[in-house]
PDB file of N, CA and C in Angstrom:
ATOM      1  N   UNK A   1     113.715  45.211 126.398  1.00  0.00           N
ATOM      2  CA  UNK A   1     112.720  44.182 126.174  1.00  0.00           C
ATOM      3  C   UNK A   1     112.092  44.355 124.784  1.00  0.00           C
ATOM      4  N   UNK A   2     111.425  45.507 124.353  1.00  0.00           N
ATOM      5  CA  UNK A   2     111.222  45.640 122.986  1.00  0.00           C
ATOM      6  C   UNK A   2     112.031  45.623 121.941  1.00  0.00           C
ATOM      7  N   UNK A   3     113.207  45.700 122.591  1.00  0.00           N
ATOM      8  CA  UNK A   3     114.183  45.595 121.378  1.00  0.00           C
ATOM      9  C   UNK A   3     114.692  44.111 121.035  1.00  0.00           C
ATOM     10  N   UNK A   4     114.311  43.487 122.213  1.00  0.00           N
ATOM     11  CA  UNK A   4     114.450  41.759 121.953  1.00  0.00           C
ATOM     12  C   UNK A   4     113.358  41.234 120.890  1.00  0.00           C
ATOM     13  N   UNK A   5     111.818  42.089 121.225  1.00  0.00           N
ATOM     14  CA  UNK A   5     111.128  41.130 120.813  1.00  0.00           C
ATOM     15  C   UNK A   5     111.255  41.891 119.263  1.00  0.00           C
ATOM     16  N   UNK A   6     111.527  42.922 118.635  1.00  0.00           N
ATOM     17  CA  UNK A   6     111.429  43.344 117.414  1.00  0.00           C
ATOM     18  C   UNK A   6     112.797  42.713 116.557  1.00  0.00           C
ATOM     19  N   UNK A   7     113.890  41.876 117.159  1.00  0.00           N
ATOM     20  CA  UNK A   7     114.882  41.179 116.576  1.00  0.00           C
ATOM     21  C   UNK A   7     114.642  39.972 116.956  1.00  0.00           C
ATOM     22  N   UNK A   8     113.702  38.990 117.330  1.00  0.00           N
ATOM     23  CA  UNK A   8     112.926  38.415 117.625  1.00  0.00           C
ATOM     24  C   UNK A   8     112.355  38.051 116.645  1.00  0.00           C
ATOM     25  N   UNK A   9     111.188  38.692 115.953  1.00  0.00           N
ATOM     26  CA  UNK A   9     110.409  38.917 115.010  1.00  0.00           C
ATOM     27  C   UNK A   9     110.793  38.828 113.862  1.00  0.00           C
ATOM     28  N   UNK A  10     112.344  39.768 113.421  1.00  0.00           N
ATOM     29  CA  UNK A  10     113.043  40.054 112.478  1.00  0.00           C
ATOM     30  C   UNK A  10     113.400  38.482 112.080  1.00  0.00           C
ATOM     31  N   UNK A  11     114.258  37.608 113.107  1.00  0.00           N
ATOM     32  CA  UNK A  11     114.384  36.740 112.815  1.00  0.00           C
ATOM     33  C   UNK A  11     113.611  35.877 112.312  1.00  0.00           C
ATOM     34  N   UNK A  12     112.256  35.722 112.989  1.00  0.00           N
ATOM     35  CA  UNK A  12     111.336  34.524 112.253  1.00  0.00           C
ATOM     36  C   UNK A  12     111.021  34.996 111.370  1.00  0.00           C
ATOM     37  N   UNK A  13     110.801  36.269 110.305  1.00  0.00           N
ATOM     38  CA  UNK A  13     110.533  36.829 109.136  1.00  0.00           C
ATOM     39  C   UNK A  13     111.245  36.497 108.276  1.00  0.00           C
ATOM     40  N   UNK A  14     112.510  36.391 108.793  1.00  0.00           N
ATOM     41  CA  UNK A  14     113.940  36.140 107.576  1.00  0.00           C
ATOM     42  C   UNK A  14     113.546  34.590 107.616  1.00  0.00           C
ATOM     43  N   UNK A  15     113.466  33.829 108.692  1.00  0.00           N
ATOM     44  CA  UNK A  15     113.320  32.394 108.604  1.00  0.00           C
ATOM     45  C   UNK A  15     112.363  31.804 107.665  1.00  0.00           C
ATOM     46  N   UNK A  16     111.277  32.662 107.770  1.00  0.00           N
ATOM     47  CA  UNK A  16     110.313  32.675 106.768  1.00  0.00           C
ATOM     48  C   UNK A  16     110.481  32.991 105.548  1.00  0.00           C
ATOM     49  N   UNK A  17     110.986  34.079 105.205  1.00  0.00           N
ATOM     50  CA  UNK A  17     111.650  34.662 104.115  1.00  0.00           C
ATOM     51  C   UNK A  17     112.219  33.093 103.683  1.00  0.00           C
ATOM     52  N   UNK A  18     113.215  32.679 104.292  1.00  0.00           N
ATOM     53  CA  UNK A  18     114.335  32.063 103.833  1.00  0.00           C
ATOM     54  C   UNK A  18     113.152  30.338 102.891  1.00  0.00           C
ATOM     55  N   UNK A  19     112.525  30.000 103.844  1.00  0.00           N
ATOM     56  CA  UNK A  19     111.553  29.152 103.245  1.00  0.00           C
ATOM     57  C   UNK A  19     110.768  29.385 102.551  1.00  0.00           C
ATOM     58  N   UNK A  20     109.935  30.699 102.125  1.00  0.00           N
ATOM     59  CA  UNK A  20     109.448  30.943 101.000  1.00  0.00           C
ATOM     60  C   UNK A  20     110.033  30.520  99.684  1.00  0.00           C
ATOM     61  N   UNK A  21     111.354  30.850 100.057  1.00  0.00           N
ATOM     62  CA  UNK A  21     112.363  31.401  98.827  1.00  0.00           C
ATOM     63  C   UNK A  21     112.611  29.735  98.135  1.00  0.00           C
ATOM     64  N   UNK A  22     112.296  29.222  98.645  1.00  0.00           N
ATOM     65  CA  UNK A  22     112.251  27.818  98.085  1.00  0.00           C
ATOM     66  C   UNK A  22     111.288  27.432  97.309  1.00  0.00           C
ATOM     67  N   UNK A  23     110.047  27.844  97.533  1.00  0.00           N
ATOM     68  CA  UNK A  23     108.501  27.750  96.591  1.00  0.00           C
ATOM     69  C   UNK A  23     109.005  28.782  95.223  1.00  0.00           C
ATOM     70  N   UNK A  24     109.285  30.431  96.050  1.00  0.00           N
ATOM     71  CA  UNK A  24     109.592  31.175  94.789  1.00  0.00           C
ATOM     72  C   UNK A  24     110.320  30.615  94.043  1.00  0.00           C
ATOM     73  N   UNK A  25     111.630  29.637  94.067  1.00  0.00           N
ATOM     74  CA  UNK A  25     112.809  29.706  93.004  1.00  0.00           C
ATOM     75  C   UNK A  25     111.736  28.668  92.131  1.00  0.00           C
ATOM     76  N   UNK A  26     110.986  27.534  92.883  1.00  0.00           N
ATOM     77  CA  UNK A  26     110.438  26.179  92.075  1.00  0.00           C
ATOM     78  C   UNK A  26     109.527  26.691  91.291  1.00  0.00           C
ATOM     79  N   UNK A  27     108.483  28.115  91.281  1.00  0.00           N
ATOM     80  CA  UNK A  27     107.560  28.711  90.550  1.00  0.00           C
ATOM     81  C   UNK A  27     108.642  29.170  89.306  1.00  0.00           C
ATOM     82  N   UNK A  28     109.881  29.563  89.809  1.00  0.00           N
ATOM     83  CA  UNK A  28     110.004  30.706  88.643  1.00  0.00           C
ATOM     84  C   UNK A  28     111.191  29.621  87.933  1.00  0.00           C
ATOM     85  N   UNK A  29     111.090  28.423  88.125  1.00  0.00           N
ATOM     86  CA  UNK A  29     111.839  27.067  87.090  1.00  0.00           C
ATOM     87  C   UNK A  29     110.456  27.164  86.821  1.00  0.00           C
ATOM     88  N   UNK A  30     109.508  26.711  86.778  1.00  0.00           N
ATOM     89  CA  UNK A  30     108.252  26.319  86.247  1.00  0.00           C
ATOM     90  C   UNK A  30     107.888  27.355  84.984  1.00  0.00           C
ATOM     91  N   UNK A  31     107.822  28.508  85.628  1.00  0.00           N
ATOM     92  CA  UNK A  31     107.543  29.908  84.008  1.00  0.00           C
ATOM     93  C   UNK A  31     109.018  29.558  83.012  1.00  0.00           C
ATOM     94  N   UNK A  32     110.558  29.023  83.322  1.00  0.00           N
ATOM     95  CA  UNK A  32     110.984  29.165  82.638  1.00  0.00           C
ATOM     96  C   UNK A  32     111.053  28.127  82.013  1.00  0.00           C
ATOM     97  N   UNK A  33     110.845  26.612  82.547  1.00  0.00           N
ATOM     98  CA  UNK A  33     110.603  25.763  81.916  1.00  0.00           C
ATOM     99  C   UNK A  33     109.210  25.928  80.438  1.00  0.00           C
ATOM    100  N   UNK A  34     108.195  26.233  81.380  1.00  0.00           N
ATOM    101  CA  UNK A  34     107.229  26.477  80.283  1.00  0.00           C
ATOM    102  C   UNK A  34     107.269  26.920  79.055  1.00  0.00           C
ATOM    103  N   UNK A  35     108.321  28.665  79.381  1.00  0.00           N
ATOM    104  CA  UNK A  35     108.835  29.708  78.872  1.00  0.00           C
ATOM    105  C   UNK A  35     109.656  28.738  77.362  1.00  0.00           C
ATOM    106  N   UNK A  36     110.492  28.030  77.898  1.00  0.00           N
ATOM    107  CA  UNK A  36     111.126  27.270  76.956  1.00  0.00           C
ATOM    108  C   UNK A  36     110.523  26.010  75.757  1.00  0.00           C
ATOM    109  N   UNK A  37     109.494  25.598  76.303  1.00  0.00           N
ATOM    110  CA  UNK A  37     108.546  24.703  75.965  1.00  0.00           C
ATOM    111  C   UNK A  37     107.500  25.233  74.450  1.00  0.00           C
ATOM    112  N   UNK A  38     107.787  26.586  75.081  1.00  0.00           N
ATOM    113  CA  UNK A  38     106.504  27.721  74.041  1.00  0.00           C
ATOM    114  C   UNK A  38     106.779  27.852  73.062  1.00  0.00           C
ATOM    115  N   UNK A  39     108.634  28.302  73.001  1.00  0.00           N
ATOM    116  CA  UNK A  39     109.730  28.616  72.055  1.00  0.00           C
ATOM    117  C   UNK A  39     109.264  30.463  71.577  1.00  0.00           C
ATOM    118  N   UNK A  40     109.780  30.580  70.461  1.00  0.00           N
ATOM    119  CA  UNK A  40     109.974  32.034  70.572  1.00  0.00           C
ATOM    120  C   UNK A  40     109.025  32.239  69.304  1.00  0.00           C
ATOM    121  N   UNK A  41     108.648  33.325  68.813  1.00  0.00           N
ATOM    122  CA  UNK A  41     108.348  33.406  67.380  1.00  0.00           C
ATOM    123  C   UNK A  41     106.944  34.002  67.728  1.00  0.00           C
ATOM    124  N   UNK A  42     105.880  34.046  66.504  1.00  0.00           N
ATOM    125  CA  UNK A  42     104.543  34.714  66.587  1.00  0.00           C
ATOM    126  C   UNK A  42     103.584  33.773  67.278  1.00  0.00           C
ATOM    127  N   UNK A  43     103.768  32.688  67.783  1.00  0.00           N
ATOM    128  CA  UNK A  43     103.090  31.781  68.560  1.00  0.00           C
ATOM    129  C   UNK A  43     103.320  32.079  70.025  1.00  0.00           C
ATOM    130  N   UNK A  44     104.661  32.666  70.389  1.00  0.00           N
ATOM    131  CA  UNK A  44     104.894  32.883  71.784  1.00  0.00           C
ATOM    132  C   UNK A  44     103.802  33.678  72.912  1.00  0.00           C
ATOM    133  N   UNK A  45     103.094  34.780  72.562  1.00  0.00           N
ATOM    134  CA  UNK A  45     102.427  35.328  73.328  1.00  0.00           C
ATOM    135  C   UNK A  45     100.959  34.386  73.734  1.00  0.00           C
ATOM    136  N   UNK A  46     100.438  33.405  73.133  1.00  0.00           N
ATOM    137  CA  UNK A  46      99.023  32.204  73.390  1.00  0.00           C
ATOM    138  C   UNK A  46      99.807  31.277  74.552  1.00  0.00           C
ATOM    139  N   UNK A  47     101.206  30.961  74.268  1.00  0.00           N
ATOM    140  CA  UNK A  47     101.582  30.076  75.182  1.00  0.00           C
ATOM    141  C   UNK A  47     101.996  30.646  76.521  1.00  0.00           C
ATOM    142  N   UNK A  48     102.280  31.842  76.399  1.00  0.00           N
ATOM    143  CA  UNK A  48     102.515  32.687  77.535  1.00  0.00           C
ATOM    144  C   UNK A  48     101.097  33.024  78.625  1.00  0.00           C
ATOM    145  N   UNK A  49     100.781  33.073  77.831  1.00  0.00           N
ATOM    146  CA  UNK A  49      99.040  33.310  78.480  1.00  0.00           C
ATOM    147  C   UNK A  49      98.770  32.134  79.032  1.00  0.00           C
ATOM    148  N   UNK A  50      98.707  31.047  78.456  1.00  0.00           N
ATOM    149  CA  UNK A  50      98.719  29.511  79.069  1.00  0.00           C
ATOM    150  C   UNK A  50      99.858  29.205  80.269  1.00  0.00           C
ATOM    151  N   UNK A  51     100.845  29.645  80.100  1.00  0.00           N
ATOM    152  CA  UNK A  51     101.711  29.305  81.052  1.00  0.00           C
ATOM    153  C   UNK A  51     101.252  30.070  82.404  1.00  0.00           C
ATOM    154  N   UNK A  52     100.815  31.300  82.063  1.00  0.00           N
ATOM    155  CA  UNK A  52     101.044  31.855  83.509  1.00  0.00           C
ATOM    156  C   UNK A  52      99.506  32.170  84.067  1.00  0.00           C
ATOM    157  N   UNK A  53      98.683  31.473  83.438  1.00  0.00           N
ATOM    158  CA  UNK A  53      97.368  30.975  84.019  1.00  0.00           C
ATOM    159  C   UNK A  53      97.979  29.392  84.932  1.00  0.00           C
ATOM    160  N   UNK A  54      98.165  28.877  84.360  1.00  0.00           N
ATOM    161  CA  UNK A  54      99.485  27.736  85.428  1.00  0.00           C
ATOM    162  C   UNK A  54      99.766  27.855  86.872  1.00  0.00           C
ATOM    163  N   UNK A  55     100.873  29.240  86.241  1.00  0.00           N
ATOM    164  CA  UNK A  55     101.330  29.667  87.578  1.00  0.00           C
ATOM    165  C   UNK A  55     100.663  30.276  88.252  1.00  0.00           C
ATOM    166  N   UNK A  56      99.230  30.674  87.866  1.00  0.00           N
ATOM    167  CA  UNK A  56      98.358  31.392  88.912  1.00  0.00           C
ATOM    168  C   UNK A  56      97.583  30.004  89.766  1.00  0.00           C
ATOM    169  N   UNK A  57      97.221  29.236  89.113  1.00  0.00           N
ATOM    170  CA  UNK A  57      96.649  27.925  89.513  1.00  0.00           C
ATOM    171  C   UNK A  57      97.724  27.340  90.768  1.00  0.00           C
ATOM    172  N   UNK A  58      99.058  27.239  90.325  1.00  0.00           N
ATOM    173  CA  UNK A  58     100.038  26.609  90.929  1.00  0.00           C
ATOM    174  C   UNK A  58     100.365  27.455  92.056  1.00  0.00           C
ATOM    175  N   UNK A  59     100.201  28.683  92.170  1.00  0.00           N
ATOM    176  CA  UNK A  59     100.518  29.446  93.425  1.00  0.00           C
ATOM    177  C   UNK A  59      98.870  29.792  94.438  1.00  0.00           C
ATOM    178  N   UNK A  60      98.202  29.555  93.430  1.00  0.00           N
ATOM    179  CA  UNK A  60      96.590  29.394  94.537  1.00  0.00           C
ATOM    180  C   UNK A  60      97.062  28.008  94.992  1.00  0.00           C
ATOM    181  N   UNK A  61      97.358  26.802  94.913  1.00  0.00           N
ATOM    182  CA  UNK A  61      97.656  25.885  95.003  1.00  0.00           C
ATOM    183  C   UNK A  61      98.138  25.907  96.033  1.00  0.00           C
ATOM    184  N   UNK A  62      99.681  26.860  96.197  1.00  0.00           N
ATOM    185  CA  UNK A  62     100.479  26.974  97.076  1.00  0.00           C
ATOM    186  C   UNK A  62      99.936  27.707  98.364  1.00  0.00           C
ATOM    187  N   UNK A  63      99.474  28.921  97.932  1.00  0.00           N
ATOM    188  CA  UNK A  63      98.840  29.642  99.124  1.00  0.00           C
ATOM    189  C   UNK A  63      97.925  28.815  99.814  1.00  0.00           C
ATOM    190  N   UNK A  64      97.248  28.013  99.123  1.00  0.00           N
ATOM    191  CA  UNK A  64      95.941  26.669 100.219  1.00  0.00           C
ATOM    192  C   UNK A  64      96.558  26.347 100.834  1.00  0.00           C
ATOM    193  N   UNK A  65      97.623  25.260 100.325  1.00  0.00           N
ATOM    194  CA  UNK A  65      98.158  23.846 101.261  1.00  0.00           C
ATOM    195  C   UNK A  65      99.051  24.847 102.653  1.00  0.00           C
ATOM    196  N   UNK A  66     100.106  26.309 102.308  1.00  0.00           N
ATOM    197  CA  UNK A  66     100.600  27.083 103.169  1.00  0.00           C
ATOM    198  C   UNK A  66      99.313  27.039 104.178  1.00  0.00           C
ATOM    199  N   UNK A  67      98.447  27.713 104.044  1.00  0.00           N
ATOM    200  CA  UNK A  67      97.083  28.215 105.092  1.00  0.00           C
ATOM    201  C   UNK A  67      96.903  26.885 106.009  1.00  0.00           C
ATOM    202  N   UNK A  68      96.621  25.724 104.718  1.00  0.00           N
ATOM    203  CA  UNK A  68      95.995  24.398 105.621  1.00  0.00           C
ATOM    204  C   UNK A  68      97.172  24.465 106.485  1.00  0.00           C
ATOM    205  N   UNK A  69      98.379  24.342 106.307  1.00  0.00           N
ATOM    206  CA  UNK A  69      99.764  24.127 107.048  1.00  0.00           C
ATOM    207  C   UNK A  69      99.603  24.680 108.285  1.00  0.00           C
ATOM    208  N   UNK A  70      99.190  26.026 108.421  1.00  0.00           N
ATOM    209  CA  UNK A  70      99.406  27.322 109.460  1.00  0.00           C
ATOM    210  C   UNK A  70      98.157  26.753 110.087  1.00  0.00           C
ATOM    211  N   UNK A  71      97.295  26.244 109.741  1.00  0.00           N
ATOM    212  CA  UNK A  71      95.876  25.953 110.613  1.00  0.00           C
ATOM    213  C   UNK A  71      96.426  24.591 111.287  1.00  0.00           C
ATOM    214  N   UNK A  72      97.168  23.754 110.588  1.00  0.00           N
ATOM    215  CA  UNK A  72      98.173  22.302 111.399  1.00  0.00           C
ATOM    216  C   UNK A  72      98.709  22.561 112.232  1.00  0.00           C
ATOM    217  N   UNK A  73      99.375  23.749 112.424  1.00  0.00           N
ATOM    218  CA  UNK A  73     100.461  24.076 113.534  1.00  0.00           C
ATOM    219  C   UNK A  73      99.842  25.031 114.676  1.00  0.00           C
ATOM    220  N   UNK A  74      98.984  25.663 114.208  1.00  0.00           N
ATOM    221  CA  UNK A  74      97.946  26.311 115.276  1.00  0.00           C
ATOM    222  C   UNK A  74      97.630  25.093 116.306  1.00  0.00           C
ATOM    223  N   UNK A  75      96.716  24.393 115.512  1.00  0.00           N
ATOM    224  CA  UNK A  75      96.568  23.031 116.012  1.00  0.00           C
ATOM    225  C   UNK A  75      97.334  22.261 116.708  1.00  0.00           C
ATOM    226  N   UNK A  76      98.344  22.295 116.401  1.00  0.00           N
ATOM    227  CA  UNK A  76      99.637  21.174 116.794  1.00  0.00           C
ATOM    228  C   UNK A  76      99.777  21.809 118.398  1.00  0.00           C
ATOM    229  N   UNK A  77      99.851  23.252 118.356  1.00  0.00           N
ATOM    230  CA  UNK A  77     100.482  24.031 119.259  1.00  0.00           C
ATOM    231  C   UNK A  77      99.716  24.198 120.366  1.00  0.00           C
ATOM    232  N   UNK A  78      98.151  24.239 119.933  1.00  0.00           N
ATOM    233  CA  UNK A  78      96.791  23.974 121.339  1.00  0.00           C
ATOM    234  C   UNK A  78      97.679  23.232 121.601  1.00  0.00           C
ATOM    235  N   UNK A  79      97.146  21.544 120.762  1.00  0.00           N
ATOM    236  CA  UNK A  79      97.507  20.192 121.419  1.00  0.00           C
ATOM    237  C   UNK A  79      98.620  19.966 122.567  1.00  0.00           C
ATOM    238  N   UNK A  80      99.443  20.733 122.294  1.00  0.00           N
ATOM    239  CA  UNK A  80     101.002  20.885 122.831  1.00  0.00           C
ATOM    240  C   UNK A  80     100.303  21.673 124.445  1.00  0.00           C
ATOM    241  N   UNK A  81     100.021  22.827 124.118  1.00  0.00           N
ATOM    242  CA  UNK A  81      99.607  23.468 125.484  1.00  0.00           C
ATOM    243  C   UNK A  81      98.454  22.443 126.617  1.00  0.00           C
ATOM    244  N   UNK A  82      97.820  21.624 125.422  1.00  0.00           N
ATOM    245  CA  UNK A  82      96.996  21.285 126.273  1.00  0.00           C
ATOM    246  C   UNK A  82      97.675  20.307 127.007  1.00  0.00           C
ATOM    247  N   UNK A  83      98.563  19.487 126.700  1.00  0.00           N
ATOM    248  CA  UNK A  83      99.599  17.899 126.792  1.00  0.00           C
ATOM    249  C   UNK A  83     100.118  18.803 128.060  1.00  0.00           C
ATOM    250  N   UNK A  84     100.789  19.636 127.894  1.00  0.00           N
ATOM    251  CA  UNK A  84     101.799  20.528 129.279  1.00  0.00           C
ATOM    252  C   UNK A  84     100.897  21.167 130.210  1.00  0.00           C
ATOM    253  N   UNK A  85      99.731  21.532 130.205  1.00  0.00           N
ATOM    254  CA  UNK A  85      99.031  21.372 131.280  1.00  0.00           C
ATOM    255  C   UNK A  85      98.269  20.306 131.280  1.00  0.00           C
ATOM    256  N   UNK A  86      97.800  19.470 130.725  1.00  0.00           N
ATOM    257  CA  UNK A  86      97.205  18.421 131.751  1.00  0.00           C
ATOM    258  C   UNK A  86      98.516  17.402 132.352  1.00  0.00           C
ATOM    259  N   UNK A  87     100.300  17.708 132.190  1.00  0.00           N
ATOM    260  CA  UNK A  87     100.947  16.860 132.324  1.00  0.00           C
ATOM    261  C   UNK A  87     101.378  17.660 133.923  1.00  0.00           C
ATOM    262  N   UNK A  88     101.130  19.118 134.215  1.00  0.00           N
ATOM    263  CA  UNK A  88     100.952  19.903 135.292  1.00  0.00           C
ATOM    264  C   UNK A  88     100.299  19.867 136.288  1.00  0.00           C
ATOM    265  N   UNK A  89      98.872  19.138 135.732  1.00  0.00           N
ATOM    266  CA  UNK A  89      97.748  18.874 136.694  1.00  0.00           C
ATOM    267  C   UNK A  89      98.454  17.701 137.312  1.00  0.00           C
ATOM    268  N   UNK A  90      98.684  16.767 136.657  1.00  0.00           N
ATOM    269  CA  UNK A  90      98.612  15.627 136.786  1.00  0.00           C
ATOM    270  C   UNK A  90      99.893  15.464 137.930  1.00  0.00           C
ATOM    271  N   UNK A  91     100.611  16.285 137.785  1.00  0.00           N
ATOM    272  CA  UNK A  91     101.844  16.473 139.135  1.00  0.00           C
ATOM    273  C   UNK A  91     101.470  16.978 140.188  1.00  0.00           C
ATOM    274  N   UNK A  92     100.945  17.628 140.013  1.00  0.00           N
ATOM    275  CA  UNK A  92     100.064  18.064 141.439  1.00  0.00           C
ATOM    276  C   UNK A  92      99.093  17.372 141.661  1.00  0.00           C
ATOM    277  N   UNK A  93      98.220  16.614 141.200  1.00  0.00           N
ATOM    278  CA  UNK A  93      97.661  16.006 141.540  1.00  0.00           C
ATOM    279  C   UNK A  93      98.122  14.903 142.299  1.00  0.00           C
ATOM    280  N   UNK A  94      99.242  14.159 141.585  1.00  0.00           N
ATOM    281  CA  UNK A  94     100.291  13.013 142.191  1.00  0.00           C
ATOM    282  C   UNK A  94     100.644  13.327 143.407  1.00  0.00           C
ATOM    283  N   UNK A  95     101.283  14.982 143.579  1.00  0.00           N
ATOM    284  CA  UNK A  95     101.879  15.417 144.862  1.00  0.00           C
ATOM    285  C   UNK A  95     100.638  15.356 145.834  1.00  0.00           C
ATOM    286  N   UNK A  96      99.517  16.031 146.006  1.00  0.00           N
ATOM    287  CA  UNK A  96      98.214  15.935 146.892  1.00  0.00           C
ATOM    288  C   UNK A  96      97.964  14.835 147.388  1.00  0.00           C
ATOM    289  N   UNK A  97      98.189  13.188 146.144  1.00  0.00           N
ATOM    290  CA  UNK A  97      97.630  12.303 147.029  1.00  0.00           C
ATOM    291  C   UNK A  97      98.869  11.471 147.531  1.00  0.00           C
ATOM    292  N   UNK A  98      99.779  12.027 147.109  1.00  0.00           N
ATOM    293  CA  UNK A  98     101.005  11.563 148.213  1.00  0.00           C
ATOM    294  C   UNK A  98     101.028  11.777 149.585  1.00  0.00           C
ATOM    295  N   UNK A  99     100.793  13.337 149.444  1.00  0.00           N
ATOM    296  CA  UNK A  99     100.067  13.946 150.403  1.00  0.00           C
ATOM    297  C   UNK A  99      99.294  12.975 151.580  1.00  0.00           C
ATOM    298  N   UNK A 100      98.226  12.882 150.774  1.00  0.00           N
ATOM    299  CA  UNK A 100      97.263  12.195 151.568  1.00  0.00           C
ATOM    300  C   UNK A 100      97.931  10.563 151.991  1.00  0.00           C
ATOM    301  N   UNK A 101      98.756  10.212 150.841  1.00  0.00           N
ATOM    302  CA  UNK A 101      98.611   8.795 151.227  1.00  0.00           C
ATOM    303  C   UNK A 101      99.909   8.521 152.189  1.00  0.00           C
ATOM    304  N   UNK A 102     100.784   9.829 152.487  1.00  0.00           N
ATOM    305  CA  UNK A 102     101.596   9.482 154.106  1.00  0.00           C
ATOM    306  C   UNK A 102     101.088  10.397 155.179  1.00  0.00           C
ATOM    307  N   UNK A 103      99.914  11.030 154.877  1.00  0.00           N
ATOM    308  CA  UNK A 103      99.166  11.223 156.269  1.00  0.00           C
ATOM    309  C   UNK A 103      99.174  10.264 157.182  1.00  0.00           C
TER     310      UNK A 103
END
């Protein structure tokens, strides 16, 4: 049983992993786009500083809307529990006054 739920786990980590890895690759086109934009020479280190004040902006950015996301699906997931039991009650309830109504 513990060994289910720790490959279990493993899996939604990698799943996670695997969707991160989609934000990471679009951040690190963004530094190299920038990167390229700056060009090279004795000007390069002001634009570098600018760029990756950016990417600090752009990944606070990212970490919010992720959080708001995880607080959506928290949410989503009550809603869900609550829908499957009141759709529980509501069968038993049906069954009781069936109940009653071929007494």
């Amino acid at each position: 049983m513990r060994l289910q739920e720790t490959k279990d786990t493993l899996r939604r980590k990698q799943e996670e992993q695997r969707q991160l890895q989609k934000f990471n690759d679009f951040l690190e086109s963004i530094v190299q786009d920038m990167g390229n934009q700056n060009g090279g020479g004795a000007g390069a280190n002001a634009g570098d500083n600018e760029a990756f004040q950016n990417i600090e902006e752009l990944q606070n950015r990212f970490k919010n809307l992720k959080s708001e996301n995880e607080k959506l699906m928290r949410r989503k997931q009550a809603i869900n529990r609550e829908m499957e039991l009141a759709r529980q009650q509501e069968a038993v309830r049906l069954g009781e006054l069936q109940n009653v109504l071929y007494e």
